[in-house]
C-alpha atoms as a PDB file:
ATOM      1  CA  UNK A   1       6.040 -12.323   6.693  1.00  0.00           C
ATOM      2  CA  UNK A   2       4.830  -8.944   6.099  1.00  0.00           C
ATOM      3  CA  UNK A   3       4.752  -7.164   2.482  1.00  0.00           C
ATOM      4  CA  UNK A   4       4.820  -3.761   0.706  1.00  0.00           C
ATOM      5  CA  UNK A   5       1.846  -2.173  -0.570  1.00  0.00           C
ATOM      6  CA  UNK A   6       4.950  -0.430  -3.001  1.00  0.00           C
ATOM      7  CA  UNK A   7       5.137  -2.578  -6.495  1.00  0.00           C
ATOM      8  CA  UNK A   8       5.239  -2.603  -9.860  1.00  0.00           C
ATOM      9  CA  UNK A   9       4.740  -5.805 -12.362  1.00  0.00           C
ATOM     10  CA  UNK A  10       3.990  -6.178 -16.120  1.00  0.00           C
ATOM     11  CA  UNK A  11       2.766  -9.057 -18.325  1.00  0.00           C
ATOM     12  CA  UNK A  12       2.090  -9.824 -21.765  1.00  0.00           C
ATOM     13  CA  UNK A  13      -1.014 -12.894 -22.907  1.00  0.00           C
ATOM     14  CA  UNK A  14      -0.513 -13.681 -26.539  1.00  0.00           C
ATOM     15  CA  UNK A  15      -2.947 -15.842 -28.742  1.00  0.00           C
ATOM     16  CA  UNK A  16      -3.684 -16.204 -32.564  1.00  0.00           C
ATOM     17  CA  UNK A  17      -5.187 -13.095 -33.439  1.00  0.00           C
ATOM     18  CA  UNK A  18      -4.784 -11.325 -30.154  1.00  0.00           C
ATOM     19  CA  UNK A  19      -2.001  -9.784 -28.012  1.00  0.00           C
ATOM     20  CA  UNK A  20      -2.724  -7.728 -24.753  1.00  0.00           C
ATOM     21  CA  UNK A  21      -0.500  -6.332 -22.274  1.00  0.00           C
ATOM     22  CA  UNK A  22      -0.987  -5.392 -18.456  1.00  0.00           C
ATOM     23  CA  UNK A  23       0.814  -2.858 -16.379  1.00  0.00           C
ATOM     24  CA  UNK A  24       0.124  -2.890 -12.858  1.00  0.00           C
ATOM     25  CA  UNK A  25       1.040  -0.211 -10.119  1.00  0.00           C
ATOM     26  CA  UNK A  26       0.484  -0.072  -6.700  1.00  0.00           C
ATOM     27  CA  UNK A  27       1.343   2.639  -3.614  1.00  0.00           C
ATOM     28  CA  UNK A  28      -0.052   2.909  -0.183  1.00  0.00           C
ATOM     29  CA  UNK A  29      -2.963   3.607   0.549  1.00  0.00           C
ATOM     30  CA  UNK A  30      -5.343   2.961   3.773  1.00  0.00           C
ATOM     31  CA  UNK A  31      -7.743   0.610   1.787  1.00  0.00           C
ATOM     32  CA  UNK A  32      -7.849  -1.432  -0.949  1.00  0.00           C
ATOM     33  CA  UNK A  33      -8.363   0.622  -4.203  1.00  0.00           C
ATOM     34  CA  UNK A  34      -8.367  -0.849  -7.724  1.00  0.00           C
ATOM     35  CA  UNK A  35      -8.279   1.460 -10.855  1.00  0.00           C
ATOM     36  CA  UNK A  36      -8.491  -0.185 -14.347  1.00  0.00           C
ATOM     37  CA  UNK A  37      -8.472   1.057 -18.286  1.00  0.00           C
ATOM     38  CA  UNK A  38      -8.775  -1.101 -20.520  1.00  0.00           C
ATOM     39  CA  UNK A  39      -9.640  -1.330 -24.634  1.00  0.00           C
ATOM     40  CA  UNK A  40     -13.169  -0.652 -25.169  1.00  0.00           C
ATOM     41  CA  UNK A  41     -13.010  -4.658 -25.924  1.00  0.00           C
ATOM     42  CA  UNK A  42     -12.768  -5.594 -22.175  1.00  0.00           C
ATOM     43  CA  UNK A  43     -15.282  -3.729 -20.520  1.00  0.00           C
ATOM     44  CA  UNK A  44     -17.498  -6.555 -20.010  1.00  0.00           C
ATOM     45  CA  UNK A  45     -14.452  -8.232 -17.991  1.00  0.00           C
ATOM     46  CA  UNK A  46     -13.997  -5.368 -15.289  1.00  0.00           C
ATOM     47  CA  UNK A  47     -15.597  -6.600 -12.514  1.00  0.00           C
ATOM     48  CA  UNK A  48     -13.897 -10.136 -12.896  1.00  0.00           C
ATOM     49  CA  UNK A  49      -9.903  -8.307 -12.827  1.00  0.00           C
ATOM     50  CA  UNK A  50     -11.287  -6.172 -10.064  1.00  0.00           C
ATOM     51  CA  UNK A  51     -11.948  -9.085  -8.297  1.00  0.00           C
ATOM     52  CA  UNK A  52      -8.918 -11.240  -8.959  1.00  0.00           C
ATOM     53  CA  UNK A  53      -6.343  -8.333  -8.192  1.00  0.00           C
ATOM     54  CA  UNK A  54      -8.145  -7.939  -5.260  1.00  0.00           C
ATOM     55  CA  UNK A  55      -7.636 -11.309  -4.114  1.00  0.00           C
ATOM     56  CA  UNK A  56      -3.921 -11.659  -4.357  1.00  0.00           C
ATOM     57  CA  UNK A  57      -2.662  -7.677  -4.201  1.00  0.00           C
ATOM     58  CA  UNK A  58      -5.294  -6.856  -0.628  1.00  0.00           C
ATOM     59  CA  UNK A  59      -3.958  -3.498  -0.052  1.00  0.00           C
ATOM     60  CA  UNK A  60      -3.050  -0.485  -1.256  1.00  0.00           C
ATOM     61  CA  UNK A  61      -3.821   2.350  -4.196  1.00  0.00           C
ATOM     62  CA  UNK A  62      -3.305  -0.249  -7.286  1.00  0.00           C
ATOM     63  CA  UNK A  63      -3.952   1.386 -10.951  1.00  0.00           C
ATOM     64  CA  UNK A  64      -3.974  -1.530 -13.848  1.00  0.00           C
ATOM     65  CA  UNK A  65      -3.174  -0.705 -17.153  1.00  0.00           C
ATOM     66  CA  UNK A  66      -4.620  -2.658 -20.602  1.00  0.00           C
ATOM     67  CA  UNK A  67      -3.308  -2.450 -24.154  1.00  0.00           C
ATOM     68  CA  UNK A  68      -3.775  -3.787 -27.055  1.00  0.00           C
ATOM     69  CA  UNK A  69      -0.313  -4.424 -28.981  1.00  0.00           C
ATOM     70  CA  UNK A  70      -0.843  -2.129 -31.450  1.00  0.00           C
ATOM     71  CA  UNK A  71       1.529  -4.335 -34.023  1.00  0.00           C
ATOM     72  CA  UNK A  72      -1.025  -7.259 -34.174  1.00  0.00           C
ATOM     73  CA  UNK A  73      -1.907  -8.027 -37.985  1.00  0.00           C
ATOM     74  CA  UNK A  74      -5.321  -8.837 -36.936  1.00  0.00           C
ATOM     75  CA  UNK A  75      -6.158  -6.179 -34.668  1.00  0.00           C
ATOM     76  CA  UNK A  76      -8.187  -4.885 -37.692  1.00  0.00           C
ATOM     77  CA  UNK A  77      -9.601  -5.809 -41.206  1.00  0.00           C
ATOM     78  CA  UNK A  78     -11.674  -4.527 -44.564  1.00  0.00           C
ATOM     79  CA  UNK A  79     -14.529  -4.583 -44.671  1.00  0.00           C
ATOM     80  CA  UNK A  80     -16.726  -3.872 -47.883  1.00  0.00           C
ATOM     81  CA  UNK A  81     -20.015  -1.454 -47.835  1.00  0.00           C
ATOM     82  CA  UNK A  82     -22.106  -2.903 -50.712  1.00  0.00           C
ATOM     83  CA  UNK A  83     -25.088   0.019 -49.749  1.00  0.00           C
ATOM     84  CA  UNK A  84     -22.749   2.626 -50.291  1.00  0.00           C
ATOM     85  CA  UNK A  85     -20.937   1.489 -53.184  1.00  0.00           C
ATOM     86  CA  UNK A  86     -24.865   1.012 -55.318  1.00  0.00           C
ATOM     87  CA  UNK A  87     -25.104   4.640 -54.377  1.00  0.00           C
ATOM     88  CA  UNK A  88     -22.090   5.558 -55.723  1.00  0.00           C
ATOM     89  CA  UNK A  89     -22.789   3.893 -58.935  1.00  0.00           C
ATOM     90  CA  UNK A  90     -25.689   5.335 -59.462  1.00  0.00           C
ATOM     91  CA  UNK A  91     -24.840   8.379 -58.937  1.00  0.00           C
ATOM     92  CA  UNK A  92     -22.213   8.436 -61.381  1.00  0.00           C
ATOM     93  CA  UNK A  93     -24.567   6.415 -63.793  1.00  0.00           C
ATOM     94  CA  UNK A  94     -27.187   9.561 -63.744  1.00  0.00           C
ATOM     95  CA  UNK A  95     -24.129  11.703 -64.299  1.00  0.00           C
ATOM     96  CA  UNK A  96     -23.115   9.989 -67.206  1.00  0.00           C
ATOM     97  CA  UNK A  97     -26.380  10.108 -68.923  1.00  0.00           C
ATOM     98  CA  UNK A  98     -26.783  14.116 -67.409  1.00  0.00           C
ATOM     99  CA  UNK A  99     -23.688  15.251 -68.669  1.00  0.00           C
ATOM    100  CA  UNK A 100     -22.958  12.795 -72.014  1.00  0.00           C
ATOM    101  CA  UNK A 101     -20.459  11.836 -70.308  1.00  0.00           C
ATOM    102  CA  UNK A 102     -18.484   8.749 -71.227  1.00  0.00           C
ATOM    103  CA  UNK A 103     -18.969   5.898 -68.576  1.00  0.00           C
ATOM    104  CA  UNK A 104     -15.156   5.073 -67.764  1.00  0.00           C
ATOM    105  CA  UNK A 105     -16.461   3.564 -64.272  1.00  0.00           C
ATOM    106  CA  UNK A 106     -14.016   1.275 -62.562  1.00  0.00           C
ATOM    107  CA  UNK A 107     -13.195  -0.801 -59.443  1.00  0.00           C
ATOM    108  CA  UNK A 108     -10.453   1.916 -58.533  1.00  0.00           C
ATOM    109  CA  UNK A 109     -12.486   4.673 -58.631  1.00  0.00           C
ATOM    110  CA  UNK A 110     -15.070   2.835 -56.882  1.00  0.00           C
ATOM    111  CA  UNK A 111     -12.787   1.715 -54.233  1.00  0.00           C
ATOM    112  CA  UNK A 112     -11.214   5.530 -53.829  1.00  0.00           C
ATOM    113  CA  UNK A 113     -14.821   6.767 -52.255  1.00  0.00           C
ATOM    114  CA  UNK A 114     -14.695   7.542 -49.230  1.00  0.00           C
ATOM    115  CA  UNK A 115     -16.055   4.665 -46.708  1.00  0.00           C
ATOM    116  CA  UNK A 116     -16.893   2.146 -49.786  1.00  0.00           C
ATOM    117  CA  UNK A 117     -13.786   0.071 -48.116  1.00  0.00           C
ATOM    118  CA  UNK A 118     -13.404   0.647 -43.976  1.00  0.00           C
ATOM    119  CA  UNK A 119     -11.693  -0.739 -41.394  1.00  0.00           C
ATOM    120  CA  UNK A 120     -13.611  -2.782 -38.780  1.00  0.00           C
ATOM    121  CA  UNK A 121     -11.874  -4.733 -35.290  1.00  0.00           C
ATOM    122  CA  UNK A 122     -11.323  -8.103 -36.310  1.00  0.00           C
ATOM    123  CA  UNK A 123     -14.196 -10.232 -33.797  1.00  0.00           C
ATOM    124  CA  UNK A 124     -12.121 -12.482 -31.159  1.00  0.00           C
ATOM    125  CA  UNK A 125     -13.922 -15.347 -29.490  1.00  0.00           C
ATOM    126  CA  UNK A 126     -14.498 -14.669 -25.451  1.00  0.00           C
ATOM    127  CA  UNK A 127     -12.434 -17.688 -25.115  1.00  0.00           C
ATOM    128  CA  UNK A 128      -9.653 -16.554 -27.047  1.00  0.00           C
ATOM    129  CA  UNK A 129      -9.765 -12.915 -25.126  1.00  0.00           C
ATOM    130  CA  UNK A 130     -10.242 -14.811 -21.782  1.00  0.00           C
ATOM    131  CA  UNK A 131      -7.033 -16.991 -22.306  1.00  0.00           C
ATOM    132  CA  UNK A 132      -4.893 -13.857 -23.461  1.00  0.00           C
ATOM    133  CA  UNK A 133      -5.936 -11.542 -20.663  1.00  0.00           C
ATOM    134  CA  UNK A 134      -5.560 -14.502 -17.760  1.00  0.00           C
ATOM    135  CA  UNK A 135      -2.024 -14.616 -19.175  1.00  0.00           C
ATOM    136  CA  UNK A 136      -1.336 -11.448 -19.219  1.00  0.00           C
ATOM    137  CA  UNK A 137      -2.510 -10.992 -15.644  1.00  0.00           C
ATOM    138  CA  UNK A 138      -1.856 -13.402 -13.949  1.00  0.00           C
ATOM    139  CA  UNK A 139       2.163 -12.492 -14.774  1.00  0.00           C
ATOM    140  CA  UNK A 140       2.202  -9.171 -14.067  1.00  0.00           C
ATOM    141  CA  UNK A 141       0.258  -9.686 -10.438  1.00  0.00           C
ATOM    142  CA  UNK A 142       2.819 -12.063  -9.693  1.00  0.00           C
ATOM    143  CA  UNK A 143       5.615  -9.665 -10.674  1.00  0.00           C
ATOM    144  CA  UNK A 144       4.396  -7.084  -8.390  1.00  0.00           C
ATOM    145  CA  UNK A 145       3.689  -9.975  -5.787  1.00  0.00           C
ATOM    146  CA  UNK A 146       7.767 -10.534  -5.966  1.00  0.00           C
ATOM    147  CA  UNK A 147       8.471  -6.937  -5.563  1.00  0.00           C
ATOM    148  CA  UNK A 148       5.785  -6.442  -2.709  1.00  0.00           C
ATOM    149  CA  UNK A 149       7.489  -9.267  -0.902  1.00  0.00           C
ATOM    150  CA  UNK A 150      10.966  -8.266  -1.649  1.00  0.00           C
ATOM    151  CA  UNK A 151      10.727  -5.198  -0.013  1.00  0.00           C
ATOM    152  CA  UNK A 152       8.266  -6.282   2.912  1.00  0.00           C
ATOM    153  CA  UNK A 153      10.877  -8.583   3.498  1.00  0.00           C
ATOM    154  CA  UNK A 154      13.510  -5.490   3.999  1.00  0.00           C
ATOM    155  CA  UNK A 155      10.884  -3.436   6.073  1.00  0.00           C
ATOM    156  CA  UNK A 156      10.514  -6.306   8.120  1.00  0.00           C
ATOM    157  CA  UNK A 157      14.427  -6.658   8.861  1.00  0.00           C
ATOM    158  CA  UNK A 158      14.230  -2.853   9.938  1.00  0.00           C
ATOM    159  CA  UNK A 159      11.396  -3.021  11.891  1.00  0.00           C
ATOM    160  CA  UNK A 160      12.607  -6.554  13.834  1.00  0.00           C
ATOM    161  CA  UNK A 161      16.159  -4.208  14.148  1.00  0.00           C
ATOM    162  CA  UNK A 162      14.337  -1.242  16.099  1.00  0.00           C
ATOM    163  CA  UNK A 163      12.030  -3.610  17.902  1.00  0.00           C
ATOM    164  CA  UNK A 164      14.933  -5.157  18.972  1.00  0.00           C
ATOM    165  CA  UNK A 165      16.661  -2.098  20.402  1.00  0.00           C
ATOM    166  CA  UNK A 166      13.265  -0.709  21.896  1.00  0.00           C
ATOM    167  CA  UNK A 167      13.518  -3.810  23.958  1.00  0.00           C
ATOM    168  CA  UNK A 168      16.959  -2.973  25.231  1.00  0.00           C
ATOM    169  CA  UNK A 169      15.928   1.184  26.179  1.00  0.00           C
ATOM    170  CA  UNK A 170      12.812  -0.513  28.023  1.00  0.00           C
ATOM    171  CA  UNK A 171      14.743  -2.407  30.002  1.00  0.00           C
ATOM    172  CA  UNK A 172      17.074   0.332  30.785  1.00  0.00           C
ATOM    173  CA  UNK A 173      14.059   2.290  31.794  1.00  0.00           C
ATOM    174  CA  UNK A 174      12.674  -0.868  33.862  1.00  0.00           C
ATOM    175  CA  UNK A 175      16.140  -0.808  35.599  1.00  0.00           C
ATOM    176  CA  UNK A 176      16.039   3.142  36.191  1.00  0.00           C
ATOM    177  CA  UNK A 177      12.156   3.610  37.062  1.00  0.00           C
ATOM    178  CA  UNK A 178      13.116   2.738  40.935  1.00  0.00           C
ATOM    179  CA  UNK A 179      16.391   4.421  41.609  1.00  0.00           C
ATOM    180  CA  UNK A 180      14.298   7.520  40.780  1.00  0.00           C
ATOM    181  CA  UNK A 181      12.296   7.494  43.688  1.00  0.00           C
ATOM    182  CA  UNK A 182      14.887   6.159  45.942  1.00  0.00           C
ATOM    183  CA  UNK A 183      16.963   9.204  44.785  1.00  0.00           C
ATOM    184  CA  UNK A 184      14.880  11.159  45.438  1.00  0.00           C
ATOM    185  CA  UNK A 185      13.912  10.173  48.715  1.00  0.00           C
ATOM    186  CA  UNK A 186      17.670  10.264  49.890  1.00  0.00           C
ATOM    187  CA  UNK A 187      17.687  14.155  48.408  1.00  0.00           C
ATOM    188  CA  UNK A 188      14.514  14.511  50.579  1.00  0.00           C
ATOM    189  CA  UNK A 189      16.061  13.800  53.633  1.00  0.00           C
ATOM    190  CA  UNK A 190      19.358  15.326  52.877  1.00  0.00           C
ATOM    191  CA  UNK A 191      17.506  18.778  52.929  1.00  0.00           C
ATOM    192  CA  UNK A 192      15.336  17.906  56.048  1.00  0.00           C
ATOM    193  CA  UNK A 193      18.668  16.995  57.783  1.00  0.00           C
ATOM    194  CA  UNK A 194      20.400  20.167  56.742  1.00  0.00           C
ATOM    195  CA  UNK A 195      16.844  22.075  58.418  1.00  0.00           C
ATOM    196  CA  UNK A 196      16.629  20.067  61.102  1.00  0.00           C
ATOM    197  CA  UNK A 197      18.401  22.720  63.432  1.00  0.00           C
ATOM    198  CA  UNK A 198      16.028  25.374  62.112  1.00  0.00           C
ATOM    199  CA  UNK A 199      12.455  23.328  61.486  1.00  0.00           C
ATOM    200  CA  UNK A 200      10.484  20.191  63.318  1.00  0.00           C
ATOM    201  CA  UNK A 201       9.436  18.118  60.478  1.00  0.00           C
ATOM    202  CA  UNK A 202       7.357  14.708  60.710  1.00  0.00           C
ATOM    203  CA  UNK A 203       8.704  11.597  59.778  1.00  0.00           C
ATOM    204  CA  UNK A 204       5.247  10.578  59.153  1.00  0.00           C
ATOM    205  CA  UNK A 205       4.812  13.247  56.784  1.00  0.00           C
ATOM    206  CA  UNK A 206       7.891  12.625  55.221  1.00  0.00           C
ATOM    207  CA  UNK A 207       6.886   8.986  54.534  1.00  0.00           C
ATOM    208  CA  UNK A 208       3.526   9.951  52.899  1.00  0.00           C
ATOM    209  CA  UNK A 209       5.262  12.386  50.720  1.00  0.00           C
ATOM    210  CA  UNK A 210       7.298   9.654  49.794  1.00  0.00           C
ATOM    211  CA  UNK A 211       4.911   7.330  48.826  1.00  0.00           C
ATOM    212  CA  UNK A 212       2.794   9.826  46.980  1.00  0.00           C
ATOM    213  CA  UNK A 213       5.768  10.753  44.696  1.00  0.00           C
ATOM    214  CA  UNK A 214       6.618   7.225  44.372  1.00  0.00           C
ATOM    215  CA  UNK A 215       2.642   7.087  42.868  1.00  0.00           C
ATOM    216  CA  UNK A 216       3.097   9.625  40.648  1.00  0.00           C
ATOM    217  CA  UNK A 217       6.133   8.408  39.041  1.00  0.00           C
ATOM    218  CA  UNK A 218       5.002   4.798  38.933  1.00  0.00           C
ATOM    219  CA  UNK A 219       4.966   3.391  35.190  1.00  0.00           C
ATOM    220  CA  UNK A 220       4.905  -0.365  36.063  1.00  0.00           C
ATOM    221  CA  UNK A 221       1.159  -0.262  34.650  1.00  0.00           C
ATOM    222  CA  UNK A 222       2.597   1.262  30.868  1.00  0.00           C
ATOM    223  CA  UNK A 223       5.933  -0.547  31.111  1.00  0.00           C
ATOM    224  CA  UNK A 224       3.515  -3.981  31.370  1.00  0.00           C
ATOM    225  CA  UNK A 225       1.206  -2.748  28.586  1.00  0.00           C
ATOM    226  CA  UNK A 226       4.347  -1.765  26.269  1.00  0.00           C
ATOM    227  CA  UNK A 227       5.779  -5.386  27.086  1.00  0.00           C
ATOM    228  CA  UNK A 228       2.841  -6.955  25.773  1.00  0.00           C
ATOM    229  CA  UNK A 229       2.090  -4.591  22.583  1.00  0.00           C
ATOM    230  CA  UNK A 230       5.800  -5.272  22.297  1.00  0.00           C
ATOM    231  CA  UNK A 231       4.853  -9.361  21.602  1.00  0.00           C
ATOM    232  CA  UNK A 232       1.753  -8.532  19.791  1.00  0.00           C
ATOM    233  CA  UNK A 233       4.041  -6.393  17.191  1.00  0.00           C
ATOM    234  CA  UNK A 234       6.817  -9.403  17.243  1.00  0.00           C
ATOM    235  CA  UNK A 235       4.081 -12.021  16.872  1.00  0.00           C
ATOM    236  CA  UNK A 236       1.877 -10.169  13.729  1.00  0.00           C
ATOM    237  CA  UNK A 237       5.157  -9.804  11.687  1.00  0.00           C
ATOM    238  CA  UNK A 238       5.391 -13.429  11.314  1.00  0.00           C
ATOM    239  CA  UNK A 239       1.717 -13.736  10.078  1.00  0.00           C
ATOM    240  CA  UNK A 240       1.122 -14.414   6.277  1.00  0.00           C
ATOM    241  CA  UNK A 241      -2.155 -12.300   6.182  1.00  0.00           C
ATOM    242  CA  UNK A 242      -1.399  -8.307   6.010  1.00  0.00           C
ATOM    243  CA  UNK A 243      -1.559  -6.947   9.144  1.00  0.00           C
ATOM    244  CA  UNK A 244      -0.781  -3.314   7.892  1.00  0.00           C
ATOM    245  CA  UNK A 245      -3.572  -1.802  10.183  1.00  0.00           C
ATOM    246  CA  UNK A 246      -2.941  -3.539  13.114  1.00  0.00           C
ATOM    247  CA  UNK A 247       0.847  -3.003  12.855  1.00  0.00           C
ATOM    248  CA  UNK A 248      -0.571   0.750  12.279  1.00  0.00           C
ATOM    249  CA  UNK A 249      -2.862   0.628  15.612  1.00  0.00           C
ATOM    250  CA  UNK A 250      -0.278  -1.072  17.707  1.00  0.00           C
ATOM    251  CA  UNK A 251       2.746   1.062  16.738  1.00  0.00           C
ATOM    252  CA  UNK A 252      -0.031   3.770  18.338  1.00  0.00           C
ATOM    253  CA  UNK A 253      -0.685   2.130  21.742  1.00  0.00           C
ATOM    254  CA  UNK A 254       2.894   1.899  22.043  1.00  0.00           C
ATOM    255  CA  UNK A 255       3.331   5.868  21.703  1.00  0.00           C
ATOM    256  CA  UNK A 256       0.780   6.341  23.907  1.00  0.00           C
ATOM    257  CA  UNK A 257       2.202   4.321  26.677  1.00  0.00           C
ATOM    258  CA  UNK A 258       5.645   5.944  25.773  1.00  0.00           C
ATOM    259  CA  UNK A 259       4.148   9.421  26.181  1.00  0.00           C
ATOM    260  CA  UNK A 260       2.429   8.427  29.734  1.00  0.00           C
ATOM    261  CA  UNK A 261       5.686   7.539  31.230  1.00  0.00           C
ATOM    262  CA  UNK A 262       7.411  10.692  29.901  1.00  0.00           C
ATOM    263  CA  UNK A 263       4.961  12.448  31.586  1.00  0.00           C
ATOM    264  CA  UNK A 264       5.191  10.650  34.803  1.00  0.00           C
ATOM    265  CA  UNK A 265       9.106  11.025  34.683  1.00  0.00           C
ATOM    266  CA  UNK A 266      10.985  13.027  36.930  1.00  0.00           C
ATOM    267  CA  UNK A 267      14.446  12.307  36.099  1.00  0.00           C
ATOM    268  CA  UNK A 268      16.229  13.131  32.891  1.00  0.00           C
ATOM    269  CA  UNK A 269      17.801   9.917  32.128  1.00  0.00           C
ATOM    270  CA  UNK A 270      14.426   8.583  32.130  1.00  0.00           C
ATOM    271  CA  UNK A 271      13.682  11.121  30.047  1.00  0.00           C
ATOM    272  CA  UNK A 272      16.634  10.664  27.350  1.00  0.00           C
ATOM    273  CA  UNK A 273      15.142   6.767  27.214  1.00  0.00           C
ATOM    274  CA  UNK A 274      11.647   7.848  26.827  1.00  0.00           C
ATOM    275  CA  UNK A 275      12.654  10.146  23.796  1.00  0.00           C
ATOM    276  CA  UNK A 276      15.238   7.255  22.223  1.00  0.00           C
ATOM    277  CA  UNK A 277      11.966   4.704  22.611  1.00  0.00           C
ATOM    278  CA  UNK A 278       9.617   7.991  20.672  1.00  0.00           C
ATOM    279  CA  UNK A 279      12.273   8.623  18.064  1.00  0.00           C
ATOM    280  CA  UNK A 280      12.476   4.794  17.144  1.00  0.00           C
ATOM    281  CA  UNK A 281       8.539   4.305  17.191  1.00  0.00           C
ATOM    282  CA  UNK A 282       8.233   7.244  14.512  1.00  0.00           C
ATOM    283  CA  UNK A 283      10.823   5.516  12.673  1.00  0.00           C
ATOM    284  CA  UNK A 284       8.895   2.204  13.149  1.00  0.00           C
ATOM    285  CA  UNK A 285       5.180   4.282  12.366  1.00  0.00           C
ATOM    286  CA  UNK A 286       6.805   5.361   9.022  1.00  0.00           C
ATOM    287  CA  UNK A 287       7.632   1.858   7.555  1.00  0.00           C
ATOM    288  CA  UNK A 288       3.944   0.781   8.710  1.00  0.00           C
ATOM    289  CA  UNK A 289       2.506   2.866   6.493  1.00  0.00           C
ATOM    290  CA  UNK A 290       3.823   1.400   3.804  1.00  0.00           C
ATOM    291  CA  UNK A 291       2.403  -2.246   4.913  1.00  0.00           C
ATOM    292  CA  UNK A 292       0.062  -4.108   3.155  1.00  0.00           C
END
């Protein structure tokens, strides 16, 4: 079973006096890449979500996204500056007594200076904040787990379809690869026949020739080779591990052998096949990429 390094997954931790969300989005990429922000809060917790999204999601360019719902009652409270406030009233105590002034001082106008009365983040136990985010995680990893699969299990269908039909040019090829010489051979002595009354030519010679353009055209080696990578490719795709790269580096020994027997073909129908077997490997090379 082979999955996507494509995905997409959200989740929401709740607690008492804290609720936190987490986005998480991943795309190829050729090695695993986390990217996290996060509330100020969580800092001290970014090596430990590294690590767990690392675990499960093994692959690919994965940004994670923290927030605070911005809704919570508790997310922030009052909090009184008593240093502030003596200043305050002293001041206005010395301007009373400057000035004549009467002394009308009162909570409200107290309260009305600026930064007498601030805001401060409510404190939330580690516990508390541990719980919430594990939550929070934990669903959206396994909501982009779902979609990874989901469409690993699609690329897999595709590339087991093409596999499948790479098997059947091969064996076209394997069926073709010795009427080629054989054809050729008959040609060869169709044109010596058709000389004979003008040139002496030796049979001898004639074999060798033979036999070195049977050489040449030879592909038993890479048909063997691209038999075998064949099996390898069949056999990683029902691993659980990713196998992205070595999907990646097999899907390139099989182009290589492909290109050595276009190059040692001298026949177009062995050509056609060699370009059908090409044109389905690209197709094959582009769904790879996008393996975990």
């Amino acid at each position: 079973m082979i999955k996507s390094m494509t995905g997409y997954g959200k989740g929401q931790g709740e607690s008492e006096n804290l609720s936190l969300t987490v986005e998480i989005k991943t795309v190829n990429h050729r090695f695993g890449d986390v990217s996290i922000k996060a509330p100020r809060f969580l800092m001290g917790y970014d090596h430990e979500i590294r690590k767990r999204v690392s675990q499960r999601l093994r692959r690919g360019k994965i940004d994670l996204f923290i927030s605070q719902d911005s809704q919570e009652k508790l997310a922030a409270a009052p909090a009184f500056n008593p240093a502030l406030a003596e200043a305050y009233v002293e001041m206005f105590r010395r301007m009373t007594t400057a000035y004549d002034l009467k002394d009308d001082l009162s909570l409200s106008l107290l309260a009305a200076q600026k930064d007498v009365i601030v805001l401060e983040d409510c404190a939330v136990a580690a516990e508390e904040i541990r719980k919430c985010l594990d939550q929070a995680l934990e669903s959206a990893v396994d909501a982009v787990e779902s979609m990874r699969v989901a469409e690993g299990r699609a690329t897999q269908e595709d590339i087991a379809a093409r596999l499948d039909l790479i098997g059947d040019v091969l064996e076209t090829i394997v069926a073709r690869a010795p009427e080629v010489v054989q054809e050729w051979q008959v040609k060869l002595k169709q044109r010596l026949e058709r000389l004979a009354s003008e040139v002496d030519f030796d049979e001898q010679r004639v074999a060798q020739e033979v036999a070195l353009f049977a050489d040449r055209c030879d592909i038993s080696e890479e048909i063997s080779r691209f038999r075998s990578h064949l099996q390898q490719f069949h056999d990683l795709l029902q691993q659980q591990e990713p196998v992205g790269r070595q999907l990646d580096f097999l899907v390139q020994e099989l182009n290589r052998e492909a290109n050595t027997m276009g190059s040692k073909s001298n026949d177009s129908q062995l050509t056609r096949q060699v370009v059908q077997l090409k044109a389905e490997l690209e197709k094959i090379k582009e769904q790879v990429q996008n393996v975990e």
